[in-house]
Protein backbone atom coordinates (compact mmCIF):
# COMPACT_ATOMS: atom_id res chain seq x y z
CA UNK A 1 0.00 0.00 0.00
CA UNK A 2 1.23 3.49 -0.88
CA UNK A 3 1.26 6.35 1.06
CA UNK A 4 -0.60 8.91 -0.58
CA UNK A 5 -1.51 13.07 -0.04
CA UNK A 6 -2.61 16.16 -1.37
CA UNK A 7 -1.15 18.44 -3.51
CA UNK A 8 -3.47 21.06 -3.94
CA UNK A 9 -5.64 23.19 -1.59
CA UNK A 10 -8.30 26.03 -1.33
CA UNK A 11 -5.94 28.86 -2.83
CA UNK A 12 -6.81 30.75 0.30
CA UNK A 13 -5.96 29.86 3.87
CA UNK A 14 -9.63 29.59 5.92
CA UNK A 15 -8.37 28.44 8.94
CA UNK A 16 -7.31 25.72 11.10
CA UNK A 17 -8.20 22.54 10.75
CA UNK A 18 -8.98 21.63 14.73
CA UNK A 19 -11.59 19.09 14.37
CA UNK A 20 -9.19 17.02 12.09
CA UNK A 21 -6.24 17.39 14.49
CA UNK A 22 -8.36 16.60 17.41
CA UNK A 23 -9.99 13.29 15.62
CA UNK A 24 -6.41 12.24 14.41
CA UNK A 25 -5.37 13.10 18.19
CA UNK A 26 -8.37 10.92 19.73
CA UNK A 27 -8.19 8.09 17.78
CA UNK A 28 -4.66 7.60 18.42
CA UNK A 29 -5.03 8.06 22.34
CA UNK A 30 -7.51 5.61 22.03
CA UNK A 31 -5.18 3.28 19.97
CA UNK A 32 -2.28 3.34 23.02
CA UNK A 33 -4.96 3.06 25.72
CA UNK A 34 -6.74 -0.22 23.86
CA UNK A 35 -3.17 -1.68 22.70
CA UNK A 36 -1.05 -1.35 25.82
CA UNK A 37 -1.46 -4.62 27.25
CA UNK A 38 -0.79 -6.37 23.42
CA UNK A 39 2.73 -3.94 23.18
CA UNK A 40 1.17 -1.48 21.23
CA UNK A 41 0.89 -3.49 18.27
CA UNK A 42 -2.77 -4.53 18.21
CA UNK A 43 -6.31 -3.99 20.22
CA UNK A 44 -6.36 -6.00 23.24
CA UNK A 45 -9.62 -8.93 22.54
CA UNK A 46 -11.31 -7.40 25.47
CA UNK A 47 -11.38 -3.94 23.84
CA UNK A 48 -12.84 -5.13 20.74
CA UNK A 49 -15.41 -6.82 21.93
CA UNK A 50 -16.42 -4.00 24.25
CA UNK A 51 -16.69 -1.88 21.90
CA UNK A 52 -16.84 -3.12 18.32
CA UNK A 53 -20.21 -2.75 16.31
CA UNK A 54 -21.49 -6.50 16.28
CA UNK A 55 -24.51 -5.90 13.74
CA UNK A 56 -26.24 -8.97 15.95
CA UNK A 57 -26.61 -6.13 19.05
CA UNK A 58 -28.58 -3.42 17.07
CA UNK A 59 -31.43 -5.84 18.37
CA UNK A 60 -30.23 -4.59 22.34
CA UNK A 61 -30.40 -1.06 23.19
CA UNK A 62 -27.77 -1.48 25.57
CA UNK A 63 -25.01 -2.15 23.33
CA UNK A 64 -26.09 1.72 20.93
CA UNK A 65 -22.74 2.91 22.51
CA UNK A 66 -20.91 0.30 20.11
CA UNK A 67 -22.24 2.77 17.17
CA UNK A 68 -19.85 5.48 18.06
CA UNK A 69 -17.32 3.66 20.41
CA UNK A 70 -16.21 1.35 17.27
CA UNK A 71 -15.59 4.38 14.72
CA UNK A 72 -12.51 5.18 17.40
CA UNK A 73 -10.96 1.64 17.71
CA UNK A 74 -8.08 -0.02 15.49
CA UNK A 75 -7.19 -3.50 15.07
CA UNK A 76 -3.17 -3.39 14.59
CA UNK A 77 -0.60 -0.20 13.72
CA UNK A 78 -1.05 0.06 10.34
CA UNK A 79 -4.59 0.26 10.55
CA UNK A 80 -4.33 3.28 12.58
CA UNK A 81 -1.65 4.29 10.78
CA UNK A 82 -3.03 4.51 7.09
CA UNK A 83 -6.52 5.84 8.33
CA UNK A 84 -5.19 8.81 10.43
CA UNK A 85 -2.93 9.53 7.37
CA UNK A 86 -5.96 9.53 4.74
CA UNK A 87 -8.04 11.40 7.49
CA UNK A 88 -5.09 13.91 7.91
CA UNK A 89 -4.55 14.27 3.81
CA UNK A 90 -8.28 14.79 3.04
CA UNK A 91 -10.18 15.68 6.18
CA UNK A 92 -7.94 18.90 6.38
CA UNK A 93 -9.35 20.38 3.01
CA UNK A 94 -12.89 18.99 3.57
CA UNK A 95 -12.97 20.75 7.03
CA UNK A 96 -11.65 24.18 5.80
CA UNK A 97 -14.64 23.86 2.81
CA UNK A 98 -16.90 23.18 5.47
CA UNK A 99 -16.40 24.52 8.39
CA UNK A 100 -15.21 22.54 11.20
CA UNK A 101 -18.89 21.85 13.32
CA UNK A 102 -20.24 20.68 9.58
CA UNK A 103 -17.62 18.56 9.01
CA UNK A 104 -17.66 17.15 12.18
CA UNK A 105 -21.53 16.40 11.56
CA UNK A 106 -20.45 14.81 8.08
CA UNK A 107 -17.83 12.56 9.85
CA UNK A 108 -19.84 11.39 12.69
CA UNK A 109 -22.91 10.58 10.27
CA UNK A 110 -20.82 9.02 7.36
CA UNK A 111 -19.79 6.51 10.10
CA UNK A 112 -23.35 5.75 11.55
CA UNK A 113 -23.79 5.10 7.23
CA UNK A 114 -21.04 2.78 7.30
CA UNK A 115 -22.52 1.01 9.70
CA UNK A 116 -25.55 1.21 8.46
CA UNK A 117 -24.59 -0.43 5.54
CA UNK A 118 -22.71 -2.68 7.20
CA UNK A 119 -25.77 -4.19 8.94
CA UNK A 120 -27.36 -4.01 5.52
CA UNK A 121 -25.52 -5.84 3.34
CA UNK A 122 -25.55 -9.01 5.65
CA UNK A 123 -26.99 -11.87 3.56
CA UNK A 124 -24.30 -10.66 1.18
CA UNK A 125 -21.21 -10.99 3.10
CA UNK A 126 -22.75 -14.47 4.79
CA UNK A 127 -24.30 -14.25 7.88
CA UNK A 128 -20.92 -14.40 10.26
CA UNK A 129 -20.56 -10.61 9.74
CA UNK A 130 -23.72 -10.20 11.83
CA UNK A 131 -21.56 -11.36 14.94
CA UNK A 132 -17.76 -10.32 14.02
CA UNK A 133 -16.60 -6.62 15.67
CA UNK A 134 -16.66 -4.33 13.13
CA UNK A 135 -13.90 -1.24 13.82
CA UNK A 136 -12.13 1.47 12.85
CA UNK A 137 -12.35 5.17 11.44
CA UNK A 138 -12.35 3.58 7.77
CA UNK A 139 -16.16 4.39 7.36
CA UNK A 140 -15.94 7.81 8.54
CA UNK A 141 -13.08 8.42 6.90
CA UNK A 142 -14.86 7.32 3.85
CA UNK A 143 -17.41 9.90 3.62
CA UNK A 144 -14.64 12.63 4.05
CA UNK A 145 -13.81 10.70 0.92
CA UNK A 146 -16.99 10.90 -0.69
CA UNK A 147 -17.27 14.81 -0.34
CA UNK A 148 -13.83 15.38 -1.02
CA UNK A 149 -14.79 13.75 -4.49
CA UNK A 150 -17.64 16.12 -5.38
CA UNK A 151 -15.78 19.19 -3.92
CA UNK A 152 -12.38 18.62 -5.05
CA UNK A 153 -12.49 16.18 -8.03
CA UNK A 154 -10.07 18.09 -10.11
CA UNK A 155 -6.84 18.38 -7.70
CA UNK A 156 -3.70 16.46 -7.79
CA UNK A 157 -3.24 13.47 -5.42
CA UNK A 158 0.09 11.86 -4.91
CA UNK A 159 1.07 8.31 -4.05
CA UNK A 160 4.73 7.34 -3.24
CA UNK A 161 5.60 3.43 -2.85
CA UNK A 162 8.45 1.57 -2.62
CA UNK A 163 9.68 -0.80 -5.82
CA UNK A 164 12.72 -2.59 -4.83
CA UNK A 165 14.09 -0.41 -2.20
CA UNK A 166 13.30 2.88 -4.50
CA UNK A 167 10.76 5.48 -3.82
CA UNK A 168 7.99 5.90 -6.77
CA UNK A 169 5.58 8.37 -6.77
CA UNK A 170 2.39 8.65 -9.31
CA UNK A 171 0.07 11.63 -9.50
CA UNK A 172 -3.41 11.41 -9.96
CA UNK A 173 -6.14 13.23 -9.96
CA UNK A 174 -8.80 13.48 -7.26
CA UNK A 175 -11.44 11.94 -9.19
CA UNK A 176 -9.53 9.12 -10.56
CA UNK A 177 -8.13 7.86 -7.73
CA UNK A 178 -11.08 7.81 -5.46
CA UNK A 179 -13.37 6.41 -8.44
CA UNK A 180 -11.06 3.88 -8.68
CA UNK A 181 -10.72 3.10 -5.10
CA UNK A 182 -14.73 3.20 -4.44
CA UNK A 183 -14.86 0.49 -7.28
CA UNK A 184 -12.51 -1.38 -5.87
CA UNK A 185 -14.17 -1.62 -2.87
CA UNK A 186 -17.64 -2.55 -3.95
CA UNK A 187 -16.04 -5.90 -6.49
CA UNK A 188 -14.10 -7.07 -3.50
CA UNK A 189 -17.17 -6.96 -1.70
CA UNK A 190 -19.62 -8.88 -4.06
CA UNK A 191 -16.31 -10.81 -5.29
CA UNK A 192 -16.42 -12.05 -1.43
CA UNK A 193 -12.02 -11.08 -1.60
CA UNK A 194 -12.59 -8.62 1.65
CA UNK A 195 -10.46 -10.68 3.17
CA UNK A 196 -12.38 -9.63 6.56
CA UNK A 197 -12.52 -6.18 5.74
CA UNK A 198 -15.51 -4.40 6.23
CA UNK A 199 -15.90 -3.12 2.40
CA UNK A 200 -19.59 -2.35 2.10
CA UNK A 201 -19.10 -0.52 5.19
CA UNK A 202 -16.20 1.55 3.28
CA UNK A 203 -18.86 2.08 -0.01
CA UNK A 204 -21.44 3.02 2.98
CA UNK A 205 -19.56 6.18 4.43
CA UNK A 206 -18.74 6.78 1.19
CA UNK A 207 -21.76 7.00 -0.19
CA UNK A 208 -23.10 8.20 2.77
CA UNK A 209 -20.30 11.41 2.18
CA UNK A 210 -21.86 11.81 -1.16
CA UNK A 211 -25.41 11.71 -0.11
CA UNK A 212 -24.76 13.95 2.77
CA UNK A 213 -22.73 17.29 1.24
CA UNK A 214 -25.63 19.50 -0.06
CA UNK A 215 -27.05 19.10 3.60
CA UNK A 216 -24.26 20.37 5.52
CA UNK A 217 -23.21 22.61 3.46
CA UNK A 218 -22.40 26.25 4.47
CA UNK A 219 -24.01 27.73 1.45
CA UNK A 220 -22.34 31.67 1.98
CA UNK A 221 -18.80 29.70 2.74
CA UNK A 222 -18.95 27.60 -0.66
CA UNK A 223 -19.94 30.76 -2.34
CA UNK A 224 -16.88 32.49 -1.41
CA UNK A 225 -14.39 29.83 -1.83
CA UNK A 226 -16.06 28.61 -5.38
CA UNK A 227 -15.39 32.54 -6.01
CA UNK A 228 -11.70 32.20 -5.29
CA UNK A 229 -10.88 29.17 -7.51
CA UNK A 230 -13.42 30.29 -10.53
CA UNK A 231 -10.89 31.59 -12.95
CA UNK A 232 -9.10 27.90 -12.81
CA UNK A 233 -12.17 25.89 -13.95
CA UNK A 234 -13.34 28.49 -16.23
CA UNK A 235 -9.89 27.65 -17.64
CA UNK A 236 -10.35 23.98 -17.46
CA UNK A 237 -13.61 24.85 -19.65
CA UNK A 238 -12.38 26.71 -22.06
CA UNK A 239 -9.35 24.90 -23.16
CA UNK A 240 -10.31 21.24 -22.20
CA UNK A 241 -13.81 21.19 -22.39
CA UNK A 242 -14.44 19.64 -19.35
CA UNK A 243 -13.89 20.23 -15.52
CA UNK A 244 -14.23 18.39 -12.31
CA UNK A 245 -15.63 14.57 -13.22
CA UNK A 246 -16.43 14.40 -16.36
CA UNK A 247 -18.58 12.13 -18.18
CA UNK A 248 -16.64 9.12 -18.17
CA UNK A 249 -15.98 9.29 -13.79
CA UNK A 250 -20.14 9.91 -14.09
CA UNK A 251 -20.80 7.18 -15.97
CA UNK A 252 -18.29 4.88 -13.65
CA UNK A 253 -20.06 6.03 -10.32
CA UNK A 254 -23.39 5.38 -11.49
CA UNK A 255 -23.21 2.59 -12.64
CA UNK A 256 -20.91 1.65 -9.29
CA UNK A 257 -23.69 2.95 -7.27
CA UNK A 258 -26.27 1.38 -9.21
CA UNK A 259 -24.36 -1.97 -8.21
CA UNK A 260 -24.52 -1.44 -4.64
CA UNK A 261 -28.48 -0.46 -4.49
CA UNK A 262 -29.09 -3.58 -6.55
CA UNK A 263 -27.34 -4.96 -3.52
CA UNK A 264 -29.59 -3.53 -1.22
CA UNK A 265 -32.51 -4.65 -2.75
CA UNK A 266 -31.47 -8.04 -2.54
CA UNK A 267 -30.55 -7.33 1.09
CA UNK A 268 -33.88 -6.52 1.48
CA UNK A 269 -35.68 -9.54 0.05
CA UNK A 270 -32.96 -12.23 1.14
CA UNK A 271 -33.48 -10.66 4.77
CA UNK A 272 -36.17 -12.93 5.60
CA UNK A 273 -35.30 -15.91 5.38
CA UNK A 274 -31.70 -14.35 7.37
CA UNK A 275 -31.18 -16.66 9.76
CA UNK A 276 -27.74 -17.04 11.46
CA UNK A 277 -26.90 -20.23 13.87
CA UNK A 278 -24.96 -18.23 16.43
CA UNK A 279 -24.75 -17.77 19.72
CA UNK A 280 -22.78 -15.13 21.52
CA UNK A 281 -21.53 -16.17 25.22
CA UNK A 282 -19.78 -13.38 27.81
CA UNK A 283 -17.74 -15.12 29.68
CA UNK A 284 -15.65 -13.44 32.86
CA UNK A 285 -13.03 -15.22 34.92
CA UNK A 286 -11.27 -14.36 37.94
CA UNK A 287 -8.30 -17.20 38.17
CA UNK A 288 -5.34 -18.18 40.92
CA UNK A 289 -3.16 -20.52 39.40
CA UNK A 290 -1.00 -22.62 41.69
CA UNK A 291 2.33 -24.85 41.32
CA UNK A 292 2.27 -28.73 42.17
CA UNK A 293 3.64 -27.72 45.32
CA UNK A 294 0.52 -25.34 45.74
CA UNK A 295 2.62 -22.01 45.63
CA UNK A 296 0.50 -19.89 44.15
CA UNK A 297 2.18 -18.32 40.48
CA UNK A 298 -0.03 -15.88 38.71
CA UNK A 299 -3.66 -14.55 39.11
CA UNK A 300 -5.67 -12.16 37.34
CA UNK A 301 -8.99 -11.41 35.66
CA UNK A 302 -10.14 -11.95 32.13
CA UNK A 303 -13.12 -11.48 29.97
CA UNK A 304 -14.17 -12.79 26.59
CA UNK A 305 -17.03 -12.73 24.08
CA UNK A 306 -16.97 -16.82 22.94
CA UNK A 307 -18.76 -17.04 19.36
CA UNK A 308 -20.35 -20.52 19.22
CA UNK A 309 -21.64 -21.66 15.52
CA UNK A 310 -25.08 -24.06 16.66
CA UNK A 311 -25.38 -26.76 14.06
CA UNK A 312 -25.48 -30.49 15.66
CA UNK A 313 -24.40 -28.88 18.69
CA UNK A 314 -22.31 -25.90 19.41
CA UNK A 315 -19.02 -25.47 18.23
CA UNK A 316 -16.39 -22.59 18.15
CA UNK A 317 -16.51 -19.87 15.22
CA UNK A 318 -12.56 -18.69 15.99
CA UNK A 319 -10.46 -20.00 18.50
CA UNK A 320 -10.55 -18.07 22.18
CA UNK A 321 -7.39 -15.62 22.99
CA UNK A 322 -7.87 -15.47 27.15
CA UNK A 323 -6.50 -18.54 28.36
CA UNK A 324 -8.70 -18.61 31.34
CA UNK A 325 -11.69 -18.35 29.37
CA UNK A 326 -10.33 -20.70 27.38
CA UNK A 327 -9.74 -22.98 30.00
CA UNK A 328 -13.14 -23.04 31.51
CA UNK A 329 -14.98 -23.36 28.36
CA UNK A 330 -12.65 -26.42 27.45
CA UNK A 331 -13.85 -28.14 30.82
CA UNK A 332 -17.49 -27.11 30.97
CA UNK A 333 -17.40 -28.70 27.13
CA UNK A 334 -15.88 -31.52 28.71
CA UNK A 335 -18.02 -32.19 31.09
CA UNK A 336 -20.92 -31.86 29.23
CA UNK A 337 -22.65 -28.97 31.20
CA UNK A 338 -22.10 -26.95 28.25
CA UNK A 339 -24.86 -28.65 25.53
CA UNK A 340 -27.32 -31.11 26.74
CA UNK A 341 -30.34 -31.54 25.23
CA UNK A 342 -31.72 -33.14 28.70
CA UNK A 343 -31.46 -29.63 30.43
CA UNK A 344 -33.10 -27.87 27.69
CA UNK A 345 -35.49 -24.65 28.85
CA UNK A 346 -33.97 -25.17 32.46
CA UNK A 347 -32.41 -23.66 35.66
CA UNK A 348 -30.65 -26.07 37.82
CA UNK A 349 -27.52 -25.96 40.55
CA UNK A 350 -24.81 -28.64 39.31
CA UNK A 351 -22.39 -29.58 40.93
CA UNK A 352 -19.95 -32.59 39.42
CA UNK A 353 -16.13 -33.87 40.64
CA UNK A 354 -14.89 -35.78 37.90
CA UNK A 355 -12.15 -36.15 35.44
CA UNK A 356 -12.64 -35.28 31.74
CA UNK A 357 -10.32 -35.62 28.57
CA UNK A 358 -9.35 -32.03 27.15
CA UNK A 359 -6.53 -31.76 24.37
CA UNK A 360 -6.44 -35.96 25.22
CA UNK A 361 -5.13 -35.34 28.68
CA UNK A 362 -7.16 -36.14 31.63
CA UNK A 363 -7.95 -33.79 33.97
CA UNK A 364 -9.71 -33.50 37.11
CA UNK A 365 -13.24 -30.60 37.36
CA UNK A 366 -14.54 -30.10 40.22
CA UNK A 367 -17.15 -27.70 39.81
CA UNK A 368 -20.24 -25.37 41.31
CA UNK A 369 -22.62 -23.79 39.39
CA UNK A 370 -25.42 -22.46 38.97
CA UNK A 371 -26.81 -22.65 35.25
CA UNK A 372 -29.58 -22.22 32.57
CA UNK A 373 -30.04 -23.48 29.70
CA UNK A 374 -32.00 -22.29 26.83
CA UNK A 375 -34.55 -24.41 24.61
CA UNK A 376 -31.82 -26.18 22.34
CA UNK A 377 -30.03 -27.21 25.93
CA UNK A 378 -26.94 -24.76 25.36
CA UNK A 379 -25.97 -22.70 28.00
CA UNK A 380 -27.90 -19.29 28.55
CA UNK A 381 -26.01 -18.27 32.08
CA UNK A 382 -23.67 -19.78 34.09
CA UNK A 383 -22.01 -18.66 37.41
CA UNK A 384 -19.97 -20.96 39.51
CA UNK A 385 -16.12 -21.85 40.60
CA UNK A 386 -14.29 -24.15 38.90
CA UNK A 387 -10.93 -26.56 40.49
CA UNK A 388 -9.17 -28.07 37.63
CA UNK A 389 -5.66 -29.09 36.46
CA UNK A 390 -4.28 -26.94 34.00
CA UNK A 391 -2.23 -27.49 31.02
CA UNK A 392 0.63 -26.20 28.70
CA UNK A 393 2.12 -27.23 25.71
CA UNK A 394 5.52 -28.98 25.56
CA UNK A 395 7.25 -28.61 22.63
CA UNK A 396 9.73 -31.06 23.24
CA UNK A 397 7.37 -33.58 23.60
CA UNK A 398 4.56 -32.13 21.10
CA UNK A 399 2.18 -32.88 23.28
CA UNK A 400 0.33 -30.79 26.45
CA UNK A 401 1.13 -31.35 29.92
CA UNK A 402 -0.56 -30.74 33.42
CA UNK A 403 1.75 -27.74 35.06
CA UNK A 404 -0.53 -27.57 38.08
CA UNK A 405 -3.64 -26.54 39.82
CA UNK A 406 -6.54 -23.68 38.46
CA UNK A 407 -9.29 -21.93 40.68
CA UNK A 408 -11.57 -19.92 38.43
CA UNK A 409 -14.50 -17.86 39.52
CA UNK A 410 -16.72 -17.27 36.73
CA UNK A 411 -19.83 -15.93 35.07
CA UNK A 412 -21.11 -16.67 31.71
CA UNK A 413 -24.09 -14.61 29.95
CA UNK A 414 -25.91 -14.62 26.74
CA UNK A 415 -24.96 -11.60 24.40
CA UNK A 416 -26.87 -13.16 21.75
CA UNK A 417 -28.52 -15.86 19.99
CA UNK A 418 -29.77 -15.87 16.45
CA UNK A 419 -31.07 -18.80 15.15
CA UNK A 420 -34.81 -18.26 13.80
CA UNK A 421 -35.54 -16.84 10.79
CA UNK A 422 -37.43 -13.67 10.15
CA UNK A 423 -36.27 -12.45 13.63
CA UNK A 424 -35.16 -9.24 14.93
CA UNK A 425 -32.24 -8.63 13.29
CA UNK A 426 -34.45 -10.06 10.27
CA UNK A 427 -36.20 -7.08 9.94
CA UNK A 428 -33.22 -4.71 10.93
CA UNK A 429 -31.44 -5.83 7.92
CA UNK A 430 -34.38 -5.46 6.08
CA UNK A 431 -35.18 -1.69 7.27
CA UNK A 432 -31.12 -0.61 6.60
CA UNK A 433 -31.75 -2.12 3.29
CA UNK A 434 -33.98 0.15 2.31
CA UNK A 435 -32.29 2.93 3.63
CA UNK A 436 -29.42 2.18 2.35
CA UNK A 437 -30.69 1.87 -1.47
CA UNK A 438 -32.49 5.47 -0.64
CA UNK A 439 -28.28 6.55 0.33
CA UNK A 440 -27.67 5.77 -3.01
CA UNK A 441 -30.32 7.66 -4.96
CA UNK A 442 -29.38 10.15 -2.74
CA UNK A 443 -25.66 9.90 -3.60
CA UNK A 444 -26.46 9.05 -7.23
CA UNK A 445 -28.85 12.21 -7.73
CA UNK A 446 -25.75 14.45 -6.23
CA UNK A 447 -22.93 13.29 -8.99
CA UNK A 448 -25.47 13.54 -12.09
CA UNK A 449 -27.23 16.65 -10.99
CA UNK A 450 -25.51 18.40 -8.28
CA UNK A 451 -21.74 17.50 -9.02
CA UNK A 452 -21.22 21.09 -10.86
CA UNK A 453 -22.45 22.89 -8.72
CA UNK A 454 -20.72 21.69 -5.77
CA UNK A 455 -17.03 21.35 -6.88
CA UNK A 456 -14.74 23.96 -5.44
CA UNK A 457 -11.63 22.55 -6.76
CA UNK A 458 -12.73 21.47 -10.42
């Protein structure tokens, strides 16, 4: 990936761009604060799944914060990296068009699009995107994007890559390189190559950008500045016949566009019979982990959202980072108090001292709990203390091997289940389906119609 910025602004200096500098600012405050305990090189697991948007909890009031809280997460350093350098390169010129409490409104809103798409687009990506953590500025960032294109289409971008230890720079124009990029997005979304990006949430806040520009506009503030840089695309007219997109960039984004509604409607319709066999366990363990000569070694708390796929039983969708989490799923999966279809729909103490085979060692549970179960018999809630052996890996054997004694206080609760059709978030997708096709008339009716009138930069 290149690095690429802007060559060209305003022709007139507005003013500072504080609303850029203090976004760039939070989100990398955020970053360190949500990294620390990883080295600073990615988000910590309990971070993201506090607050990553999980399209599965729009159906929960309680988790709305996720809406905003995920636009200010990253997963690793050059995510944060590349989007505070885009929002830096672009969001400064947007801002100073704007005005900084517009663009702030653009920002914010082009991120609840992203999302919004996001959600949408569902029973496109395949229904495991309803319960994977969605974050990052990328949507936000997007919609700066999507202005920048109607306000600035004619200015010179730069991007500077490295080809065999050399520096090479290209220069493009503002309307060819975000074309292409907004493309790009939208056929590795249908082409399912995302690679688990969040793509149509990308096309989203950029569309949402689009869609959103005449609105928060200041109308005597684009006067002025379209004043300023009149002369230049009056030249652009006159001797090339063209300025800002022209017919071909046009022709590109409607059609793009048209793509991505056509997605929508089939959002819409394919909605429901959405029906995703997930469930979504909290677990949180306190642990005190003792020597064979009962010293105690480490303690500590950890907490973890467990994705469980439910198809002949439940099963894990990724593998689980917080090795006491780990560990008491492994046993309570062991023992069998995890699925039974014998304590379906029911509440019930259990206690049990046995020993069970995990990783083909056996171990000894001793546990107390009390549990519920919901009406496939998989766990709903769980709270209890757990005694068990614990285990690590020898590598010189290539095997695991007991390394001593576990106590683990824990708590287990339901974040959420999805498993009927025609549901909840059944008809959630379906509603942001039809909003988001509306985004894109929106966004569409802005390039054909509007596009003139709104470049500052042509």
């Amino acid at each position: 990936m290149g690095v690429i910025y802007t060559q060209e602004g305003l022709g007139v200096r507005v003013g500072r761009s504080w609303v850029t500098t203090a976004l760039v600012v939070i989100n990398v405050i955020a970053y360190l604060l949500t990294s620390w305990e990883n080295s600073l090189l990615e988000i910590s697991e309990r971070w993201l799944w506090w607050g990553g948007f999980v399209p599965a909890y729009l159906v929960d009031p309680r988790q709305a914060y996720r809406l905003l809280t995920s636009m200010f997460l990253h997963a690793n350093l050059a995510h944060i990296f590349f989007n505070m350098l885009y929002l830096y390169n672009f969001g400064r010129l947007v801002e100073q068009a704007l005005g900084s409490k517009r663009y702030l409104a653009l920002y914010i809103l082009s991120g609840l699009a992203a999302e919004l798409f996001h959600t949408a687009f569902i029973p496109v990506e395949g229904p495991l995107s309803a319960v994977i953590p969605a974050i990052g500025a990328s949507g936000a960032i997007s919609g700066v994007l999507g202005a920048y294109l109607l306000l600035f289409p004619g200015s010179k971008l730069s991007m500077c890559f490295f080809y065999l230890f050399f520096p090479v720079c290209v220069t493009w124009s503002a309307a060819a390189y975000l074309i292409f990029w907004f493309v790009g997005q939208v056929l590795q979304g249908y082409a399912g190559a995302s690679a688990g990006v969040a793509v149509f949430a990308h096309a989203g806040g950029f569309l949402g950008g689009m869609a959103l520009l005449p609105y928060v506009l200041d109308r005597e503030r684009h006067s002025v500045l379209r004043a300023l840089t009149a002369s230049q695309r009056v030249f652009k007219y006159l001797f090339l016949g063209s300025a800002g997109l022209g017919r071909l960039g046009k022709l590109v984004l409607a059609v793009t566009i048209a793509a991505v509604a056509a997605g929508g409607v089939y959002s819409a319709v394919a909605a429901r019979q959405l029906s995703v066999p997930i469930k979504i366990l909290a677990f949180s363990v306190s642990y005190k982990l003792y020597e064979p000569g009962g010293n105690l070694v480490d303690y500590g708390y950890e907490s973890e959202a467990v994705v469980l796929r439910l198809e002949r039983g439940p099963s894990l969708v990724a593998p689980i980072a917080s090795s006491s989490v780990r560990i008491v799923y492994n046993r309570l999966e062991a023992a069998g108090v995890l699925y039974d279809r014998a304590l379906a729909g029911t509440a019930k103490a259990i206690t049990l001292k046995r020993t069970v085979i995990v990783q083909r060692v056996p171990v000894n549970v001793n546990l107390s709990m009390e549990a519920s179960y919901d009406e496939d018999g998989v766990l709903d809630s769980a709270k209890g203390v757990m005694y068990t052996t614990v285990l690590v890996y020898d590598y010189a054997r290539g095997a695991y091997v007991p390394s001593g004694e576990g106590e683990f206080s824990f708590e287990a609760g339901t974040l959420a289940a999805l498993k009927r059709e025609g549901g909840p978030l059944s008809l959630a997708v379906a509603a942001l389906s039809l909003a988001a096709v509306a985004v894109c008339a929106v966004s569409l009716d802005n390039v054909l119609r509007k596009s003139g009138e709104l470049e500052i930069l042509a």
